[in-house]
Protein backbone atom coordinates (compact mmCIF):
# COMPACT_ATOMS: atom_id res chain seq x y z
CA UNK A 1 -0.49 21.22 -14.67
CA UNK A 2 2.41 19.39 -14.64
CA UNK A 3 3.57 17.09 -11.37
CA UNK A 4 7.54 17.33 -10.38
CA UNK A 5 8.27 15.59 -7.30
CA UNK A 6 10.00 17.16 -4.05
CA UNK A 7 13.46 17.49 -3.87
CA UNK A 8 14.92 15.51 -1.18
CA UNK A 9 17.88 16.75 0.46
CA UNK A 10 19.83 14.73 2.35
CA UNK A 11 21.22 14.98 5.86
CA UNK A 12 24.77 17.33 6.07
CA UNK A 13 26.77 14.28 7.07
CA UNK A 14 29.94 16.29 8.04
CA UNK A 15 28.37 18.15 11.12
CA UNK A 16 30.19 17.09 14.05
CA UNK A 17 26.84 15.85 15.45
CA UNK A 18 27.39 12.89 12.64
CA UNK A 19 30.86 13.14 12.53
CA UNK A 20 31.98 12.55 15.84
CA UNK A 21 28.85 10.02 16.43
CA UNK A 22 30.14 7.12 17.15
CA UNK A 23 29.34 4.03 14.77
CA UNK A 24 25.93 1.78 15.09
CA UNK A 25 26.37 -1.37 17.96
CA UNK A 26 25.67 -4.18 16.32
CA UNK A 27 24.45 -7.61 18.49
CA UNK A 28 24.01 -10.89 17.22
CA UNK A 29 20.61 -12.13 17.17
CA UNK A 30 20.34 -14.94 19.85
CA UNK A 31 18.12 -17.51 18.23
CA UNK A 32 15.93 -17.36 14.89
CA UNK A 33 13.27 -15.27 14.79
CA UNK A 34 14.39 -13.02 17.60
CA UNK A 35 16.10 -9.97 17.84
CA UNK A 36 18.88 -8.67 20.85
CA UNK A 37 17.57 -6.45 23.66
CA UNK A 38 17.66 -2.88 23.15
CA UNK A 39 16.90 -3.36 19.58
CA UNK A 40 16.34 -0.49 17.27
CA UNK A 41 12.69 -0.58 15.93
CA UNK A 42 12.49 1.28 12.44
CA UNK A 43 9.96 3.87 11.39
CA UNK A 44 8.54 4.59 7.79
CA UNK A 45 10.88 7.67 7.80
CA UNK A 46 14.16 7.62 5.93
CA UNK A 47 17.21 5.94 8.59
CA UNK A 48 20.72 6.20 8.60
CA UNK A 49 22.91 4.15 10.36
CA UNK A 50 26.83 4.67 11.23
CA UNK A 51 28.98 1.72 10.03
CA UNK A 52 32.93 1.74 9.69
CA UNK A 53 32.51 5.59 9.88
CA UNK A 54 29.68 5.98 6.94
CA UNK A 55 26.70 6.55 7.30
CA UNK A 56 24.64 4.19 5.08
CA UNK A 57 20.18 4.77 4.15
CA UNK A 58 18.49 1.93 4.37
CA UNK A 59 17.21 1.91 1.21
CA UNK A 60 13.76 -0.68 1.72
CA UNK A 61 12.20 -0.43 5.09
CA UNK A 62 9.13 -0.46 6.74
CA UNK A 63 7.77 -0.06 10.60
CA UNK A 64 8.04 -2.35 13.29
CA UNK A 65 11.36 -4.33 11.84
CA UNK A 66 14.84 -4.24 12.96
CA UNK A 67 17.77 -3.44 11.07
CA UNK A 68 20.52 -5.90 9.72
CA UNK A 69 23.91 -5.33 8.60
CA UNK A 70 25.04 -7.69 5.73
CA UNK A 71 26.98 -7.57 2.94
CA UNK A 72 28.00 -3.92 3.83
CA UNK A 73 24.28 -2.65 3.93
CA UNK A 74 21.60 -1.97 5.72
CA UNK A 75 18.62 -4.65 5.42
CA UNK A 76 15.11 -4.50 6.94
CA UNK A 77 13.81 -7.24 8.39
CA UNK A 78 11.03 -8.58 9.92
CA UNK A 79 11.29 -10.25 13.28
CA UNK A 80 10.39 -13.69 11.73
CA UNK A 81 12.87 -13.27 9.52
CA UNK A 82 16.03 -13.25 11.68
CA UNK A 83 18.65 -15.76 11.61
CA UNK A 84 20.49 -16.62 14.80
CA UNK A 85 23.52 -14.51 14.52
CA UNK A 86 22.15 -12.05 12.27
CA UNK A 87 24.29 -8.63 13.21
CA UNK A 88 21.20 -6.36 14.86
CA UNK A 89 21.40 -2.70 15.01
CA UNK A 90 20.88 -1.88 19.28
CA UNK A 91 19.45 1.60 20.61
CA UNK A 92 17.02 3.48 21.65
CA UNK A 93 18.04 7.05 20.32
CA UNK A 94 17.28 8.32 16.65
CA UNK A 95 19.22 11.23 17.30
CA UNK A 96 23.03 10.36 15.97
CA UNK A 97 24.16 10.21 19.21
CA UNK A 98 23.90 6.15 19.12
CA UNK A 99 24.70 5.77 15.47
CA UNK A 100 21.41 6.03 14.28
CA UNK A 101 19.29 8.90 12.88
CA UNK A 102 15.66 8.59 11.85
CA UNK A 103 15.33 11.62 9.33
CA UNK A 104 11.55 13.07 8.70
CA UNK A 105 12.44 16.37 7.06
CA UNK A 106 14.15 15.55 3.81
CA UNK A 107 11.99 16.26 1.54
CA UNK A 108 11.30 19.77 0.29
CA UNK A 109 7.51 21.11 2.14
CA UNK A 110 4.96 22.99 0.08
CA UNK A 111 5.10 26.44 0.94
CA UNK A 112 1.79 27.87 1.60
CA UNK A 113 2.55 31.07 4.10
CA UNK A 114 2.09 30.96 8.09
CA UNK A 115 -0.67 29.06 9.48
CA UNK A 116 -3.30 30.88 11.22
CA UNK A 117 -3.56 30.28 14.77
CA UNK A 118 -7.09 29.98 14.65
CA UNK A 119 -9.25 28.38 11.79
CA UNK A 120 -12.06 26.40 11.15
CA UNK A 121 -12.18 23.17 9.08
CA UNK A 122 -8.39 21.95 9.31
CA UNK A 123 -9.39 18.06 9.71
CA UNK A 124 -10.36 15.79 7.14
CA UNK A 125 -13.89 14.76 7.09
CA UNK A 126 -17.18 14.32 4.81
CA UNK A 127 -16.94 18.44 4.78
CA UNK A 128 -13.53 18.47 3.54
CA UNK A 129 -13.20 20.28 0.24
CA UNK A 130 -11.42 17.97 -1.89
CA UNK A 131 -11.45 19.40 -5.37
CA UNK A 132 -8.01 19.94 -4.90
CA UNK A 133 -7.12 16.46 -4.07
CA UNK A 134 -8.48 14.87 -6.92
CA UNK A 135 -6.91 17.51 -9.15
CA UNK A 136 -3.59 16.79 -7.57
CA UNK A 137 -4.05 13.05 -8.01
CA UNK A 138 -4.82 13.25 -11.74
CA UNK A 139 -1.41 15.01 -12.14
CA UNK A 140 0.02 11.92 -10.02
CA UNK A 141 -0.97 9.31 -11.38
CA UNK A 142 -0.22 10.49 -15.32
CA UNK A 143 2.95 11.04 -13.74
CA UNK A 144 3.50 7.62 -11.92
CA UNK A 145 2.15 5.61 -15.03
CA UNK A 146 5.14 6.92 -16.92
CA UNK A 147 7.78 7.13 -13.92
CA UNK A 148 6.16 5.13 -10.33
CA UNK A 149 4.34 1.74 -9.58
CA UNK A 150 1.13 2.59 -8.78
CA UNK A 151 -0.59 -0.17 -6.09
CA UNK A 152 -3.98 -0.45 -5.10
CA UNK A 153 -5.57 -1.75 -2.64
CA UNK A 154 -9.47 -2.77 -2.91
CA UNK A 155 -12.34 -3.78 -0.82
CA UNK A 156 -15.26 -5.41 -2.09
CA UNK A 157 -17.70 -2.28 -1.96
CA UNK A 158 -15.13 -1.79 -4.78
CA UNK A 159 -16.79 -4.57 -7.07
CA UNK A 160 -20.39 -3.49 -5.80
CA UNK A 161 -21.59 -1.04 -8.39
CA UNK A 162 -21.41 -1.54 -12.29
CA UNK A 163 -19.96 1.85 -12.56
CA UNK A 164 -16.94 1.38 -10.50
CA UNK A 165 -16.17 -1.83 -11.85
CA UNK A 166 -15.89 -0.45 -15.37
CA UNK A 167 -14.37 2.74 -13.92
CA UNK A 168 -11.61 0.23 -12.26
CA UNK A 169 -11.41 -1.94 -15.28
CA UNK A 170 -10.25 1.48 -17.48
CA UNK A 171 -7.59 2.24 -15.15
CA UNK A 172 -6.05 -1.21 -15.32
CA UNK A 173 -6.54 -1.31 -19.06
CA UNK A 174 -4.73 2.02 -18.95
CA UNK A 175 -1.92 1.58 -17.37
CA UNK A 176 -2.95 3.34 -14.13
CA UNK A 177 -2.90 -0.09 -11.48
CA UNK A 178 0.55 -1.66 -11.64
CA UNK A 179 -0.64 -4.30 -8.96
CA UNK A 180 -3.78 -4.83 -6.70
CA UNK A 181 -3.79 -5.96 -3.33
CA UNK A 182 -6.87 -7.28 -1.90
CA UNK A 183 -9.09 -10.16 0.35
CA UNK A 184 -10.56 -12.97 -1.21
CA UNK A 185 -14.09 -11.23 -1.13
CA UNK A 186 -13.41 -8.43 -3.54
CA UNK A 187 -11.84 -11.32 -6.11
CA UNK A 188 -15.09 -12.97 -6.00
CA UNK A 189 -17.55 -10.40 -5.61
CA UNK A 190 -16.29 -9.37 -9.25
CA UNK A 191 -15.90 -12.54 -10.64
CA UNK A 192 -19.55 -12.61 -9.28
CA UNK A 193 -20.51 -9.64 -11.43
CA UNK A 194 -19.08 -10.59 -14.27
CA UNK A 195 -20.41 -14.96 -14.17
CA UNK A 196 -23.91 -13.93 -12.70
CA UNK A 197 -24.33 -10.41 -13.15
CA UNK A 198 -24.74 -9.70 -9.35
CA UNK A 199 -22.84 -9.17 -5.86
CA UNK A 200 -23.58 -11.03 -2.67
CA UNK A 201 -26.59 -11.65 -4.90
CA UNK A 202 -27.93 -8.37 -5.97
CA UNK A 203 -27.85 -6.97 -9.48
CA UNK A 204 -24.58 -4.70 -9.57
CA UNK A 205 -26.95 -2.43 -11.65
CA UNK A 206 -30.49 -2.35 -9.96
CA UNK A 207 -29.46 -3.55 -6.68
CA UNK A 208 -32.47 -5.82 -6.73
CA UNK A 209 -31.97 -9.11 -4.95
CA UNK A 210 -32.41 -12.07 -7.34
CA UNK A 211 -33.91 -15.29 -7.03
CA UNK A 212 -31.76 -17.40 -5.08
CA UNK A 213 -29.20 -15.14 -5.30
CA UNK A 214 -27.38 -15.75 -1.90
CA UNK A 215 -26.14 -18.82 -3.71
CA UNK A 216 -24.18 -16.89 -6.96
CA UNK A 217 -20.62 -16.16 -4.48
CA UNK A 218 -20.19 -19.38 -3.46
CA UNK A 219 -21.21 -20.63 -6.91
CA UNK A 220 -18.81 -18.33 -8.48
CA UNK A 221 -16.25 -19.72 -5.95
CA UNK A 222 -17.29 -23.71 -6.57
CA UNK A 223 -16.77 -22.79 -10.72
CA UNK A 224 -13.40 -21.06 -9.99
CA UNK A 225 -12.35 -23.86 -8.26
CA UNK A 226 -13.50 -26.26 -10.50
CA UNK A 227 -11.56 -25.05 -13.71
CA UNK A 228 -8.70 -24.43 -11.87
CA UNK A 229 -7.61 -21.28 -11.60
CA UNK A 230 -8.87 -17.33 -12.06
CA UNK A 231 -7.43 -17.65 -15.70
CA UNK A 232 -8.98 -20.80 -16.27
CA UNK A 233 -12.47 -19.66 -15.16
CA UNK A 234 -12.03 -16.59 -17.25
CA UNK A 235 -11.42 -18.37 -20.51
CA UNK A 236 -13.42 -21.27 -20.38
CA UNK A 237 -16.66 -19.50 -18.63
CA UNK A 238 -16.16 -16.30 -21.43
CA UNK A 239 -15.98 -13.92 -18.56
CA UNK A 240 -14.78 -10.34 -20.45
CA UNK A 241 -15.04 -7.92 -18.14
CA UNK A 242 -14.01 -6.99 -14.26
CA UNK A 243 -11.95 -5.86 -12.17
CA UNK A 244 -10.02 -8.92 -11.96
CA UNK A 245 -10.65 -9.45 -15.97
CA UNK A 246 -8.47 -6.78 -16.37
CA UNK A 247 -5.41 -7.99 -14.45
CA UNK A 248 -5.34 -11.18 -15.85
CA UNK A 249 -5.78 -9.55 -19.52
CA UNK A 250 -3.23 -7.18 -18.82
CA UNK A 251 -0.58 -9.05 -16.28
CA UNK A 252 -1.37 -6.76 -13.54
CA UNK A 253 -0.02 -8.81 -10.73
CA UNK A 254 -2.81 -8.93 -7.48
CA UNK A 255 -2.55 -10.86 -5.00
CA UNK A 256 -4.84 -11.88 -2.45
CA UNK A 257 -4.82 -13.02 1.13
CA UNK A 258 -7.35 -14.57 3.08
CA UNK A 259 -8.93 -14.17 5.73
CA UNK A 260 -10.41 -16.57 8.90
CA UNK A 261 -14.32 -15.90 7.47
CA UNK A 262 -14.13 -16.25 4.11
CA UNK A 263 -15.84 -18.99 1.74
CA UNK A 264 -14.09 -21.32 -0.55
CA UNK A 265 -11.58 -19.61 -1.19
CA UNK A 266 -10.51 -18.92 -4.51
CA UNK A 267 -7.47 -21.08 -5.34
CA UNK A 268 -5.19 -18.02 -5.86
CA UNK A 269 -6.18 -16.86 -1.91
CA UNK A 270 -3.22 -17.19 0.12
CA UNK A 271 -3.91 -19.36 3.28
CA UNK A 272 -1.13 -19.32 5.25
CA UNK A 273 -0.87 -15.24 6.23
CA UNK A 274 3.18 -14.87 6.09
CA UNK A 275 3.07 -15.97 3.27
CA UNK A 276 0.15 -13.54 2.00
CA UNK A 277 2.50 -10.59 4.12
CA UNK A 278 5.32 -11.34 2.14
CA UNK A 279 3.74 -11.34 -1.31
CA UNK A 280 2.42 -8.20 -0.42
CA UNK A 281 5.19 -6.73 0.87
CA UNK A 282 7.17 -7.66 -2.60
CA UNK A 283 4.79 -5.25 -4.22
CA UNK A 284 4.96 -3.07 -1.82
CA UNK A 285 8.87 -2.86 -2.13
CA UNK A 286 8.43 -1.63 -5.63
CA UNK A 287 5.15 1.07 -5.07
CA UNK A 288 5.71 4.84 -4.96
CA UNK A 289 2.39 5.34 -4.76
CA UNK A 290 -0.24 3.57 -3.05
CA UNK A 291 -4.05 4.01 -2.75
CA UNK A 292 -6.52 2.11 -0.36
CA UNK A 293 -10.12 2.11 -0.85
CA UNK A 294 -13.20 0.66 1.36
CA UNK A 295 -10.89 -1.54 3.21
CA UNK A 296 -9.63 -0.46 7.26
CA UNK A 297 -7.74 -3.56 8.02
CA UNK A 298 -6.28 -4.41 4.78
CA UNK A 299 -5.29 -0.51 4.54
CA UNK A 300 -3.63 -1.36 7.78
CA UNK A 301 -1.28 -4.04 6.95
CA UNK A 302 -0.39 -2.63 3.74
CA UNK A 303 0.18 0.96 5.34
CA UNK A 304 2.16 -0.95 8.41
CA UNK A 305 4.69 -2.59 5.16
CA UNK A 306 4.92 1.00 3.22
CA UNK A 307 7.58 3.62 3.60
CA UNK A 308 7.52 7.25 3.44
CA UNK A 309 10.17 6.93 0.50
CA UNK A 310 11.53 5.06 -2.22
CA UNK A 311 14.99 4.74 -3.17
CA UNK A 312 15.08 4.78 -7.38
CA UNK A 313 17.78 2.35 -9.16
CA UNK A 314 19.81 5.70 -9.74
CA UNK A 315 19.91 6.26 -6.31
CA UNK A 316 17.53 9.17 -6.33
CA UNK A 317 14.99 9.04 -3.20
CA UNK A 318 11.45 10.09 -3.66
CA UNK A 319 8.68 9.70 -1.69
CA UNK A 320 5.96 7.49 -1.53
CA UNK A 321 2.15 8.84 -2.28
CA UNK A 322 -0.20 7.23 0.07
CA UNK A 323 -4.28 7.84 0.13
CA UNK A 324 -6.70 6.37 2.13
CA UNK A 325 -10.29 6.16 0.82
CA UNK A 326 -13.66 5.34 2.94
CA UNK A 327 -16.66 6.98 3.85
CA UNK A 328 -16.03 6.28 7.24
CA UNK A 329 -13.86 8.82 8.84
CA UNK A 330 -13.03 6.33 11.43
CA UNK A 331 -11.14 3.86 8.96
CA UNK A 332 -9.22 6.86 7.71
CA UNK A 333 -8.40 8.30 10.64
CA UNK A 334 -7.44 4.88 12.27
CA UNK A 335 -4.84 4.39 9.64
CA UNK A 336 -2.71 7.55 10.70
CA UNK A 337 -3.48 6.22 14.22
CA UNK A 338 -1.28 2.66 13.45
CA UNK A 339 1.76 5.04 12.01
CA UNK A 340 0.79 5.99 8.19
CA UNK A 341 1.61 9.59 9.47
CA UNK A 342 1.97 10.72 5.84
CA UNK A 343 -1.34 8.85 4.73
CA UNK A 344 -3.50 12.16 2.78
CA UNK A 345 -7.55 10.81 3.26
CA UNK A 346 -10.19 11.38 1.46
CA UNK A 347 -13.61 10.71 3.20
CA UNK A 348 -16.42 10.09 0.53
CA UNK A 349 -18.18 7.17 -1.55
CA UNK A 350 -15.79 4.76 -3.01
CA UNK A 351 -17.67 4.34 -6.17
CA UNK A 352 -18.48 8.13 -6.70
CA UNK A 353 -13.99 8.12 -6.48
CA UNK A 354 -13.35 5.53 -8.70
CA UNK A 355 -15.68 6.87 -11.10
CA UNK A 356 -14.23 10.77 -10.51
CA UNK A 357 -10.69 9.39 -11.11
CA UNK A 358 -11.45 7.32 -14.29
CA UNK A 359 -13.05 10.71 -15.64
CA UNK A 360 -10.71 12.70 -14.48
CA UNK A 361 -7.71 10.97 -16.63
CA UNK A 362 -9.76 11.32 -19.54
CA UNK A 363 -10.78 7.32 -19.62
């Protein structure tokens, strides 16, 4: 089956209701780093805002950030990120009447006849049928390895089992990851696997617990450090295989952010979490589709950075794909909760998924 995206159809901009609104107030910001009162927050929905009598889309946005006018556009920025006199969109309305409309509805819905008013099993949980779902992201992803940017984003359960690992490692290798967003745990628990054949100790295969094993993370972490870098461990300990393998063999950009427990870290771990948020958030600029695995707070942040659309170099807008993986139906539901309203969840075994996808491509 092949995948066409949804038509998005813009709003009619010469209703009086847009017509006659009157244009966006804009208020310098008072001091660095914070915004006017009465500030307009953004959503992850497409926004238009009324300047000089056009209406202009802000073409990269995110939630929780305010909206700058510069250089005849629209930016989105976060609130660390203002400059004292930056030129703040203020209001509280979404509805035109204020210069400002927040637009859900643009894209074309799947048509699949009159909900019932009664009906059993419309959540998502472990009893979810999701045959359909994984059918519908094969067609996805064959279609956003030729046309999208395809981000992941991993916990370490991820790096746990020697069948997910090499189920990961194929997509990469395929073309299927176009950059991986993760903790410093997941890093090392594969560099683990692949230096000492084990994570947190146990053998990725058996699961048995070896001798002394508690010591083969922070080993991994002390030899990483040693040579250098993740490249540098990789070619001078013969690693050749991994999750992380695979980006570096391929130039799959990931990049990881730390976090206040972790050991070592690696070297390539940001410290400093701004600056971890914005390297993130430059991948997250490009992504059209995005899919988090075994990882509620990380899931989080990146679904708090993401869209619900993507503005193409042609100008075309799309949307943006975004799954949430766990067996816990509280980290998948608690990701719609922070404002991924458009977040499709799939509640099941992370390896089993990985290992379903990579067959399902054909890898």
């Amino acid at each position: 089956m092949s995948f066409l995206l949804p038509h998005f159809t813009p709003p009619d901009f010469s209703l009086p209701r847009f017509s006659q609104a009157p244009d966006a107030v804009l208020v310098p910001s008072p001091k660095d780093k914070v915004a006017p009162e009465q500030y307009h927050a953004t959503t992850i929905f497409p926004e238009y805002f009324k300047i000089g009598g056009q209406w202009l889309l802000a073409k990269k946005s995110r939630m929780d950030c305010v909206a700058v006018y510069e250089n005849g556009d629209i930016s989105i920025r976060e609130f660390r990120r203002l400059k004292r006199g930056d030129l703040v969109v203020v209001g509280r309305t979404e509805d035109a009447s204020e210069g400002i409309f927040v637009y859900p509805d643009g894209f074309s819905a799947e048509e699949d006849g009159p909900a019932e008013t009664f009906s059993f099993r419309q959540g998502r949980s472990r009893e979810t049928a999701y045959s359909r779902d994984y059918d519908s992201l094969y067609d996805l992803l064959r279609h956003e390895k030729e046309h999208g940017y395809i981000t992941w984003v991993l916990g370490p359960a991820c790096a746990f089992d020697h069948d997910s690992r090499a189920a990961f490692s194929k997509l990469v290798q395929n073309g299927y990851v176009n950059a991986l967003l993760a903790r410093n745990a997941l890093a090392t628990h594969d560099l683990e696997a692949a230096y000492r054949k084990t994570a947190l100790g146990q053998d990725i295969y058996t699961q048995k617990s070896q001798p002394n094993g508690h010591y083969n993370h922070i080993d991994t972490i002390n030899r990483v450090r040693l040579d250098g870098s993740i490249p540098a461990f990789i070619e001078k300990e013969g690693i050749g295989d991994g999750i992380i393998y695979s980006c570096v063999k391929k130039q799959v950009p990931f990049v990881l952010v730390g976090s206040i427990r972790d050991d070592g870290p690696l070297p390539e771990v940001y410290g400093d979490v701004y600056e971890g948020q914005n390297a993130m958030r430059e991948c997250v600029k490009k992504s059209t589709t995005v899919i988090c695995m075994a990882t509620t707070l990380h899931s989080i942040a990146t679904g708090n950075m993401t869209p619900s659309y993507h503005v193409l170099a042609d100008g075309t807008i799309r949307p943006v794909y975004f799954y949430s993986v766990d067996i816990s139906e509280f980290s998948v539901n608690k990701l719609r909760d922070r404002g991924s309203l458009g977040v499709k969840t799939i509640v099941t075994n992370v390896q089993d998924f990985v290992v379903n996808i990579s067959k399902g491509l054909g890898l």
